[in-house]
C-alpha atoms as a PDB file:
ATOM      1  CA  UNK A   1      53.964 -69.848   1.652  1.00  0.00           C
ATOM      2  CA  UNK A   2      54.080 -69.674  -2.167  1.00  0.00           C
ATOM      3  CA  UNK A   3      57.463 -66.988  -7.432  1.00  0.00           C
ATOM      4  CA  UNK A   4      55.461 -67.669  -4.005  1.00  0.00           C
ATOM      5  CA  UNK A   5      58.891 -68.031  -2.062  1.00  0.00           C
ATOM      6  CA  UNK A   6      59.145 -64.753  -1.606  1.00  0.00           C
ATOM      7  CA  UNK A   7      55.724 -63.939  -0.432  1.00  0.00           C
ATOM      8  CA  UNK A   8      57.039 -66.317   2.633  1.00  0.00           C
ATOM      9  CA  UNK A   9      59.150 -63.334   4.033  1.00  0.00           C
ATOM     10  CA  UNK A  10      59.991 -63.943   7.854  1.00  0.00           C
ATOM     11  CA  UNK A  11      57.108 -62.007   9.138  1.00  0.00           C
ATOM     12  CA  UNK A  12      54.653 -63.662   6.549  1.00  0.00           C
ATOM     13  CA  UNK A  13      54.306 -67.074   8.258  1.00  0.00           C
ATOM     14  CA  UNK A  14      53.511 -64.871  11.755  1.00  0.00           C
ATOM     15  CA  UNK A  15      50.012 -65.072  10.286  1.00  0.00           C
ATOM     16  CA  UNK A  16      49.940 -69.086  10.735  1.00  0.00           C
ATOM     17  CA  UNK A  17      51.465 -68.760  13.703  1.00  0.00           C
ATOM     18  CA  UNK A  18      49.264 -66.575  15.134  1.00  0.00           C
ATOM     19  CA  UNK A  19      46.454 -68.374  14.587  1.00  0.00           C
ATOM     20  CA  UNK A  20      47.545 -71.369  16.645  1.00  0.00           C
ATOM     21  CA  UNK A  21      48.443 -68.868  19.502  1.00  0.00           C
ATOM     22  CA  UNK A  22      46.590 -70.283  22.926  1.00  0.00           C
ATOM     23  CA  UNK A  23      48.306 -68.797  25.199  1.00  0.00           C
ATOM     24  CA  UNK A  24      51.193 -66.299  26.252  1.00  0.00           C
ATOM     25  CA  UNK A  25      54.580 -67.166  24.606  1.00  0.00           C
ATOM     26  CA  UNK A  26      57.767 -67.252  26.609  1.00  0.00           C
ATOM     27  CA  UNK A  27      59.952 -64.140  26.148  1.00  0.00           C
ATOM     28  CA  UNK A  28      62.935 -65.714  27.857  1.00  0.00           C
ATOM     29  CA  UNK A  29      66.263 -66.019  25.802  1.00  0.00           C
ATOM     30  CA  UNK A  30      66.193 -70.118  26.618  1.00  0.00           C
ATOM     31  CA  UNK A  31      68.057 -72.802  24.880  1.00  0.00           C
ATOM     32  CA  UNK A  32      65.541 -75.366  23.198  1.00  0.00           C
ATOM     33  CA  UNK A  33      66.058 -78.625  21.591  1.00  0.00           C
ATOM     34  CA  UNK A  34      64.291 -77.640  18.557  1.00  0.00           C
ATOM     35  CA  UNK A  35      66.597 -75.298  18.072  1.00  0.00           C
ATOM     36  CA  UNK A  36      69.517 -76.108  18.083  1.00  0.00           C
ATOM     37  CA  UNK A  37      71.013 -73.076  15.561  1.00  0.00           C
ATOM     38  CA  UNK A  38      69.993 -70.533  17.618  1.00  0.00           C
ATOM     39  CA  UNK A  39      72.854 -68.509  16.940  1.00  0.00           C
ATOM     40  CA  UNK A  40      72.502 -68.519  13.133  1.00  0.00           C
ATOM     41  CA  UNK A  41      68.687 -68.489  13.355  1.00  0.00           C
ATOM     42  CA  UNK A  42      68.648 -65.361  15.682  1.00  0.00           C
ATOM     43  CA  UNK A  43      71.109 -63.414  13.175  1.00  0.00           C
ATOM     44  CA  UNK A  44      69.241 -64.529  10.231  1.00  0.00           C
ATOM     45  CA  UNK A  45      66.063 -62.779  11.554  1.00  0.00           C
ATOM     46  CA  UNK A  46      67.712 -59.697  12.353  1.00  0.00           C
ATOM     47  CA  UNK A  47      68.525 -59.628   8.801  1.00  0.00           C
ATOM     48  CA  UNK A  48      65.236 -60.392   7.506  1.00  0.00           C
ATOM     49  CA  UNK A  49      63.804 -58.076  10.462  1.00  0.00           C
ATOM     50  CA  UNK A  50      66.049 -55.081   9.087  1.00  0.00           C
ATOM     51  CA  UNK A  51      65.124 -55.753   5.118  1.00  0.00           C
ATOM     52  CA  UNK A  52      61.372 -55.710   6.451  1.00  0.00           C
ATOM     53  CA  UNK A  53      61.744 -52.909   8.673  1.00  0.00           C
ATOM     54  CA  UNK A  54      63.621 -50.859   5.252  1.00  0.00           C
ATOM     55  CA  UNK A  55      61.860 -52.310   2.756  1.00  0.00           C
ATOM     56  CA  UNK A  56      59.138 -54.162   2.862  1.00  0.00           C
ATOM     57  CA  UNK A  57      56.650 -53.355   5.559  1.00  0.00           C
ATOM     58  CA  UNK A  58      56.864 -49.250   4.647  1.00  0.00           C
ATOM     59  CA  UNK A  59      55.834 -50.367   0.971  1.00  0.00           C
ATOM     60  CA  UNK A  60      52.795 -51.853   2.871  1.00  0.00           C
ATOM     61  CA  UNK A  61      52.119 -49.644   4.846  1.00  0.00           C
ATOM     62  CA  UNK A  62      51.771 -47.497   1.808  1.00  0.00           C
ATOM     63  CA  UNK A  63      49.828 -50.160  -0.206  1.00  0.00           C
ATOM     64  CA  UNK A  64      47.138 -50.770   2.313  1.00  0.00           C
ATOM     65  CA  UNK A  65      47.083 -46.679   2.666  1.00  0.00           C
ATOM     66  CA  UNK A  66      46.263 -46.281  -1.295  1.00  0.00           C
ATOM     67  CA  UNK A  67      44.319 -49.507  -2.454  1.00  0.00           C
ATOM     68  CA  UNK A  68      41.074 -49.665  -2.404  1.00  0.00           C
ATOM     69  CA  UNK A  69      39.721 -52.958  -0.527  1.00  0.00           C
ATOM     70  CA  UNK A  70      38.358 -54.951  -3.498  1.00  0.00           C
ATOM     71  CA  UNK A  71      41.819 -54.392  -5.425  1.00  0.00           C
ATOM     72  CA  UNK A  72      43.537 -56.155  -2.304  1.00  0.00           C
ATOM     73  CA  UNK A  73      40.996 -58.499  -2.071  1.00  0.00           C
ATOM     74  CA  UNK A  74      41.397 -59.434  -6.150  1.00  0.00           C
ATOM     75  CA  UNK A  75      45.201 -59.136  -5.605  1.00  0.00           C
ATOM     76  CA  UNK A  76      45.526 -61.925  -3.217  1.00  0.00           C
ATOM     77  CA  UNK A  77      42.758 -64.349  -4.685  1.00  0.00           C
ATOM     78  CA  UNK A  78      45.505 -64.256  -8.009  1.00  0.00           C
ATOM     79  CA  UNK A  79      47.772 -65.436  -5.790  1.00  0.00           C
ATOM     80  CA  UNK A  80      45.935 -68.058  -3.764  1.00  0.00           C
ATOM     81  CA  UNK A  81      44.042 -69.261  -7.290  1.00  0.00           C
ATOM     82  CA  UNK A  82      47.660 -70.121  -7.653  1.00  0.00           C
ATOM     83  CA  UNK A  83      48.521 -71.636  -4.519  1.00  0.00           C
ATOM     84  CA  UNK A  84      45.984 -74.076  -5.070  1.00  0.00           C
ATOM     85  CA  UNK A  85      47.946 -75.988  -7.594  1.00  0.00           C
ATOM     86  CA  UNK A  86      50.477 -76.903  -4.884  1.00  0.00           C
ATOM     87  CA  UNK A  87      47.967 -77.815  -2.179  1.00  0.00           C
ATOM     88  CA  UNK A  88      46.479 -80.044  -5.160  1.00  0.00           C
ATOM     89  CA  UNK A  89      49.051 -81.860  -5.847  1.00  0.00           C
ATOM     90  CA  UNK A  90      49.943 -82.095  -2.081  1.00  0.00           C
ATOM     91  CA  UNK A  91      46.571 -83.383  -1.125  1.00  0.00           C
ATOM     92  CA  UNK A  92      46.928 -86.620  -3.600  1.00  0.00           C
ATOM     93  CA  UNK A  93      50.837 -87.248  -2.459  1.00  0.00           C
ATOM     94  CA  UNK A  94      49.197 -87.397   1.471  1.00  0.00           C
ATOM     95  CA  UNK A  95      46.262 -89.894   0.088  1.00  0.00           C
ATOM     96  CA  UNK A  96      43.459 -87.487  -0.104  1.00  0.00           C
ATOM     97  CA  UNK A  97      41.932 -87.679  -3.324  1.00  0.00           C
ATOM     98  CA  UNK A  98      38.813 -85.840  -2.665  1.00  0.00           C
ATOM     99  CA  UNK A  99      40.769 -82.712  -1.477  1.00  0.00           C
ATOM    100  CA  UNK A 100      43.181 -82.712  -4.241  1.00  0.00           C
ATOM    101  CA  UNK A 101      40.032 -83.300  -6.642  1.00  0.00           C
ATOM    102  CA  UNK A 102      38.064 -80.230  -4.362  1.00  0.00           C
ATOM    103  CA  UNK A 103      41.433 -78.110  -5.372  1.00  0.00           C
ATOM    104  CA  UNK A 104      41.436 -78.827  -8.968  1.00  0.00           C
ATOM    105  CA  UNK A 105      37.786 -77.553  -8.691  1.00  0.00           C
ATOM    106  CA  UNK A 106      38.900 -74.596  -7.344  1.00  0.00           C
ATOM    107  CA  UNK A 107      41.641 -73.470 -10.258  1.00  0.00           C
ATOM    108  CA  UNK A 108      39.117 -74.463 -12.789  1.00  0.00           C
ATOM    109  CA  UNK A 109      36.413 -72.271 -11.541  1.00  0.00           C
ATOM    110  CA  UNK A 110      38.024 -69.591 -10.472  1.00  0.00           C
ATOM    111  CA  UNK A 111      40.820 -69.156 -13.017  1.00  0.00           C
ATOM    112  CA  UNK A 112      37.895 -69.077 -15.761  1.00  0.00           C
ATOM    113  CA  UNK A 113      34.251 -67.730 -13.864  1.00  0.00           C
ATOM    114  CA  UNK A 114      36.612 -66.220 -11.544  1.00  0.00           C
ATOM    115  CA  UNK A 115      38.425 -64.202 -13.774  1.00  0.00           C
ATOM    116  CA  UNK A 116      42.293 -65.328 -14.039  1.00  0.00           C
ATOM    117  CA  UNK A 117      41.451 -66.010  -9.717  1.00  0.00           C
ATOM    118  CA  UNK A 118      40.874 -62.190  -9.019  1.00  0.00           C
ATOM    119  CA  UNK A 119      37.382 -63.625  -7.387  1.00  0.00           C
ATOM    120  CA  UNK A 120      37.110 -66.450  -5.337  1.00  0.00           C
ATOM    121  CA  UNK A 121      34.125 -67.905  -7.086  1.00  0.00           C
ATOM    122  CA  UNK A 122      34.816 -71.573  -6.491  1.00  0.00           C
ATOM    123  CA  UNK A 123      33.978 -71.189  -2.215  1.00  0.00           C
ATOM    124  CA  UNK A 124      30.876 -69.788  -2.640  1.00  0.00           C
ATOM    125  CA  UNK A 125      30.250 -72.912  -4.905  1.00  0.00           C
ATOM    126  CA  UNK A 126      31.433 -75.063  -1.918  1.00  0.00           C
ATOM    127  CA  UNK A 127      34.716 -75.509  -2.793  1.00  0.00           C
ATOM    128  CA  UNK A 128      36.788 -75.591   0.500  1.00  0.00           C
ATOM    129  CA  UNK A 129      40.124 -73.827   0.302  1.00  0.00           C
ATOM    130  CA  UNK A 130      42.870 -76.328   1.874  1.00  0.00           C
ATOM    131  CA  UNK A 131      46.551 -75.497   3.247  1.00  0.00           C
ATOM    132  CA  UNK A 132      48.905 -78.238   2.356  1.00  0.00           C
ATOM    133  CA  UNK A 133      52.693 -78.094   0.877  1.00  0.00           C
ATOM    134  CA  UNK A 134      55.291 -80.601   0.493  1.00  0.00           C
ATOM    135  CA  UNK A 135      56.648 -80.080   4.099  1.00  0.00           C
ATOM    136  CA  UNK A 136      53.467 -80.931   5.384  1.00  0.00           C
ATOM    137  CA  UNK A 137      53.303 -84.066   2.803  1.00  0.00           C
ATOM    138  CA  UNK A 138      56.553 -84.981   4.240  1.00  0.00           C
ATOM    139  CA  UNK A 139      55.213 -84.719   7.955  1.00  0.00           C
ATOM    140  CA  UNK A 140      52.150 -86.997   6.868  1.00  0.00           C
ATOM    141  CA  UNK A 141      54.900 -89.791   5.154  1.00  0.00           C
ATOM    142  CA  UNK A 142      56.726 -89.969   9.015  1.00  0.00           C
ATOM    143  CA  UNK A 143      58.895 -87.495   8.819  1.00  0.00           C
ATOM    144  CA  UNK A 144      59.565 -85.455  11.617  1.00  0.00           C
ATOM    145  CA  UNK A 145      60.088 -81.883  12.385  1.00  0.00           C
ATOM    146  CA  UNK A 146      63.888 -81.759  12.803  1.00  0.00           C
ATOM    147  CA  UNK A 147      65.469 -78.710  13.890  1.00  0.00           C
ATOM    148  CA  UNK A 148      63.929 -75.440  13.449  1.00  0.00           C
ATOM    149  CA  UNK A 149      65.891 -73.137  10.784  1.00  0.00           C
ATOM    150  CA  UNK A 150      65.246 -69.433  10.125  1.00  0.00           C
ATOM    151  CA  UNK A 151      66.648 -68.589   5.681  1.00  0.00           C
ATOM    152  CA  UNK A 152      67.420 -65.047   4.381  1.00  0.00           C
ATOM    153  CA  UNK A 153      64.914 -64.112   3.678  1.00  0.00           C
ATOM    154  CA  UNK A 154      62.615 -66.620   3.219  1.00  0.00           C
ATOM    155  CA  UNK A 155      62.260 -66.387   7.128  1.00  0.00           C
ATOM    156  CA  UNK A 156      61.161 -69.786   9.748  1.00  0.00           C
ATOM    157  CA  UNK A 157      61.139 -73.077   8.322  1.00  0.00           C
ATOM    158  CA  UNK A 158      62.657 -76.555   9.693  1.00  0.00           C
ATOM    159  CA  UNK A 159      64.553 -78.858   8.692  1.00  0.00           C
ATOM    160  CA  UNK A 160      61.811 -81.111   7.245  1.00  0.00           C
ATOM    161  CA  UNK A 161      59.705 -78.087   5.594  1.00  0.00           C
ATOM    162  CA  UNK A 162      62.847 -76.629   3.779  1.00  0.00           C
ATOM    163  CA  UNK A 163      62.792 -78.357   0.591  1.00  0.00           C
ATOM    164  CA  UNK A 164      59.207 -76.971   0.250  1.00  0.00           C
ATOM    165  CA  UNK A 165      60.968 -73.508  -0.909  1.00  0.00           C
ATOM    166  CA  UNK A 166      62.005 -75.914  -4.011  1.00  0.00           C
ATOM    167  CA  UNK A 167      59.190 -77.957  -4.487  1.00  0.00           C
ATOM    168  CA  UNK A 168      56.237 -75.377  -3.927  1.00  0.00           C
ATOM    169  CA  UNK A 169      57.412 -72.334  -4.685  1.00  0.00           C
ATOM    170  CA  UNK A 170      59.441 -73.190  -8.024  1.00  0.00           C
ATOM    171  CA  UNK A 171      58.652 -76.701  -9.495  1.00  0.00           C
ATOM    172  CA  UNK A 172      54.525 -76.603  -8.777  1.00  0.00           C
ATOM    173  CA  UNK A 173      54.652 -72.589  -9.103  1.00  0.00           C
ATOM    174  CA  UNK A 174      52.601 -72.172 -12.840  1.00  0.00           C
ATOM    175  CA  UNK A 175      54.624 -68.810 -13.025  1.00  0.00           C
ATOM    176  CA  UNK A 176      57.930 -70.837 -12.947  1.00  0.00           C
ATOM    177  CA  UNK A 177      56.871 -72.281 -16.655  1.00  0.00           C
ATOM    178  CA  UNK A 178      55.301 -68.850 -17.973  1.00  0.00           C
ATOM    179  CA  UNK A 179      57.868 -66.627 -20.002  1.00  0.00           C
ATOM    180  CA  UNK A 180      58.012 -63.440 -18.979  1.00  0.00           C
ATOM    181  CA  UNK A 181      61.016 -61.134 -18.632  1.00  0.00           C
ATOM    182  CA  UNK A 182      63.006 -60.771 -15.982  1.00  0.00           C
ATOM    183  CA  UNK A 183      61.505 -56.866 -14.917  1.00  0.00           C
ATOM    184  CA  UNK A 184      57.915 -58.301 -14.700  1.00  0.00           C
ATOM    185  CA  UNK A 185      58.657 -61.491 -12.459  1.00  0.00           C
ATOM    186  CA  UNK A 186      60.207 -59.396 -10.254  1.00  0.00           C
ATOM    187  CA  UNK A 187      57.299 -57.007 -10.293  1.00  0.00           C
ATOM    188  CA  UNK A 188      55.079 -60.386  -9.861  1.00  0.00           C
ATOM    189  CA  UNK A 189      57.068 -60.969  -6.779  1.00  0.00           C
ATOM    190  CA  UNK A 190      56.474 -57.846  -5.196  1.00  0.00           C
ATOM    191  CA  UNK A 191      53.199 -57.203  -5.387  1.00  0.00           C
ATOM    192  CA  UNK A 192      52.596 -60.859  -4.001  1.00  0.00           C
ATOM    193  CA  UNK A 193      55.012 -59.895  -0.772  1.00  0.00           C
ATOM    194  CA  UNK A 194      54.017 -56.553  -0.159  1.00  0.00           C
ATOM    195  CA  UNK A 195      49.777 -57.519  -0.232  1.00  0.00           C
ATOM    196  CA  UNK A 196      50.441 -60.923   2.037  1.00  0.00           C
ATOM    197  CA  UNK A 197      52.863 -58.376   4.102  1.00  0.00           C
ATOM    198  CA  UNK A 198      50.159 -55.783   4.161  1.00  0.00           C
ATOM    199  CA  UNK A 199      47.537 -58.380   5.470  1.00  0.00           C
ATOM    200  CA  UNK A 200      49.816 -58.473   8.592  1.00  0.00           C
ATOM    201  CA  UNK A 201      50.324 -55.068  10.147  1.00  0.00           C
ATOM    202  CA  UNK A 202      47.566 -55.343  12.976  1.00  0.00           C
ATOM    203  CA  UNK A 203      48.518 -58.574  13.987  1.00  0.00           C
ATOM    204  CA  UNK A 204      51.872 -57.527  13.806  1.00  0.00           C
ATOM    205  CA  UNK A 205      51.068 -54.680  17.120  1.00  0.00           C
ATOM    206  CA  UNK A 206      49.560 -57.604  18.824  1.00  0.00           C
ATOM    207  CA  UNK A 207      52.669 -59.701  19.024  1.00  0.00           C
ATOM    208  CA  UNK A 208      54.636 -56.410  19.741  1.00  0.00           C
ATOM    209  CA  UNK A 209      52.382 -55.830  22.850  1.00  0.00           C
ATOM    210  CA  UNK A 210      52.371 -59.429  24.093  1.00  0.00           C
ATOM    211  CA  UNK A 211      56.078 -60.879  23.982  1.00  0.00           C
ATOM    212  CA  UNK A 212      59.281 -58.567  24.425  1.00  0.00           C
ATOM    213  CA  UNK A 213      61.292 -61.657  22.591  1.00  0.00           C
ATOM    214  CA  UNK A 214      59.598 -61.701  19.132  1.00  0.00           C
ATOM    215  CA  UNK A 215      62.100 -64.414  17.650  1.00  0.00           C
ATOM    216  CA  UNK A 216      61.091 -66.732  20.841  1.00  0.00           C
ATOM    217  CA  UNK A 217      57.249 -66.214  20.138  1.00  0.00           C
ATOM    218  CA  UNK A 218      57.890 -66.609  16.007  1.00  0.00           C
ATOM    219  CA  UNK A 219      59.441 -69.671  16.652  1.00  0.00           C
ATOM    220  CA  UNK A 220      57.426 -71.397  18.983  1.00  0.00           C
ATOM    221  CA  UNK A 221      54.006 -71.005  17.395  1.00  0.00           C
ATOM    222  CA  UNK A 222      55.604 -71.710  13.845  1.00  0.00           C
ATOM    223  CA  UNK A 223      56.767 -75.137  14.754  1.00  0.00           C
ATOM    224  CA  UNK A 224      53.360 -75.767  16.894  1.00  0.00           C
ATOM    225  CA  UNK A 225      51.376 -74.531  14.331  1.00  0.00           C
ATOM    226  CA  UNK A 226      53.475 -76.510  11.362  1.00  0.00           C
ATOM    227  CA  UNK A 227      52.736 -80.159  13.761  1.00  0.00           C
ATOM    228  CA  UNK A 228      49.117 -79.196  13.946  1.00  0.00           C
ATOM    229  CA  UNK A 229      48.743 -78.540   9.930  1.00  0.00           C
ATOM    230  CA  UNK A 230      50.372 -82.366   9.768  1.00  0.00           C
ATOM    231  CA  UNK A 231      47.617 -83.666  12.251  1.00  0.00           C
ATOM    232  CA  UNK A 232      44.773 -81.419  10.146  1.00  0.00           C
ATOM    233  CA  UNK A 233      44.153 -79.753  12.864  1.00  0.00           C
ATOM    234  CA  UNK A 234      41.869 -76.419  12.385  1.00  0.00           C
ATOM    235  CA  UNK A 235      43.015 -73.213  13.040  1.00  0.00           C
ATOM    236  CA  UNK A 236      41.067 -70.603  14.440  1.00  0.00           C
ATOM    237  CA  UNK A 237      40.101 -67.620  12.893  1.00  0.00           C
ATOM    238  CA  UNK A 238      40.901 -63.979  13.871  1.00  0.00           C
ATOM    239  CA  UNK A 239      38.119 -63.979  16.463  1.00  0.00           C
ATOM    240  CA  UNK A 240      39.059 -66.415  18.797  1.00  0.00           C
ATOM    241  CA  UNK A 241      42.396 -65.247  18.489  1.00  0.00           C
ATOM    242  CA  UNK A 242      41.521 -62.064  19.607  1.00  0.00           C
ATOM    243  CA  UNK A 243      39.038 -63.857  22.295  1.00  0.00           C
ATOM    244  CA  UNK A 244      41.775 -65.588  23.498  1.00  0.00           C
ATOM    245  CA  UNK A 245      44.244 -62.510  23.747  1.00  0.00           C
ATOM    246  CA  UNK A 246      42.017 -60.656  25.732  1.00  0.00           C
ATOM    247  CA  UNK A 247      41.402 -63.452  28.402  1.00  0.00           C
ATOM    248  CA  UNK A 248      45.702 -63.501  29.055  1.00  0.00           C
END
């Protein structure tokens, strides 16, 4: 991030961001080109920061502190099995029929062997997960960045990635079509943002001990790591980025 738009809180996308991270961030208060709202974007996050702070990363805390591993692990396969719909249907808009064909794979297998997507059958079968969305789609058809823009809420985006919150997380979300009352799909909602949210509490203490500006360092890897996604480039996984913390 996606009723995945709210799974997207501000601090979710630190997990992409982080895992682009190469080097140390700059924690200087500096105008940049790219963002060019840096007013509005800097008192959006302080409102997102304060709702997380409040909210959101105590109920967490409190869910990583209670459930047992395989529930979180079932928890967030339901909610990537559904994911996978998007990144299908993103896949064949960018030309690439054998990853949107790959994804279909995936939400066959593992919404039926798989269990409604509480196991991740289909990669153990050699189905490769994929991370597209419509901003990236957009990226691939020439579009560029534009200026960076932080939403209530919904936390860093751009110009160019914004209509994503639209396309991704409401018209190619299956939960948008499935009626259920208005109690549940908020429960739905929460349980999707607080296990993504709980998935980032470590790496949260590393940014904390490696930039003093966290809205600099949020903003800067989310708009190199969004350019690299367009380019399919490969992120690295939690070991290098640890590797590559140490060695600053």
């Amino acid at each position: 991030m996606r009723i995945r738009g709210v799974s997207k809180f501000s601090v979710v996308l630190l997990t992409g961001a982080l895992l682009l991270l190469n080097g140390c961030a700059s924690t200087q208060y500096v105008e940049s080109e790219r963002d060019p709202w840096q007013g509005f974007n800097r008192a959006m996050y302080g409102f997102n920061d304060g709702l997380d702070r409040a909210i959101l990363k105590p109920a967490a805390q409190g869910y990583r502190a209670v459930a047992p591993d395989f529930v979180e692990t079932g928890v967030r396969n339901f909610f990537e099995n559904l994911d996978d719909i998007s990144v299908a249907v993103n896949n064949l808009l960018q030309g690439k029929v054998a990853n949107s064909a790959s994804d279909i794979g995936r939400v066959v297998i593992n919404s039926t062997i798989g269990v409604l997507g509480l196991f991740d059958v289909a990669s153990s079968m050699g189905f490769t997960k994929h991370d597209e969305d419509f901003g990236q789609t957009l990226g691939v058809w020439g579009m560029a960045s534009g200026p960076y823009v932080v939403w209530p809420i919904f936390g860093p985006s751009s110009l160019r990635d914004s209509p994503s919150l639209v396309v991704d997380r409401i018209l190619l979300n299956p939960l948008t079509y499935v009626e259920i009352k208005t109690l549940e799909r908020v429960g739905i909602i929460a349980i999707d943002a607080v296990s993504v949210r709980a998935e980032l509490l470590s790496l949260e203490e590393t940014v904390d001990e490696i930039s003093t500006d966290r809205y600099t360092f949020i903003r800067e890897a989310y708009l190199d790591r969004r350019e690299f996604l367009v380019n399919d480039g490969a992120a690295v996984d939690d070991a290098e980025l640890y590797d590559e913390l140490d060695e600053e």
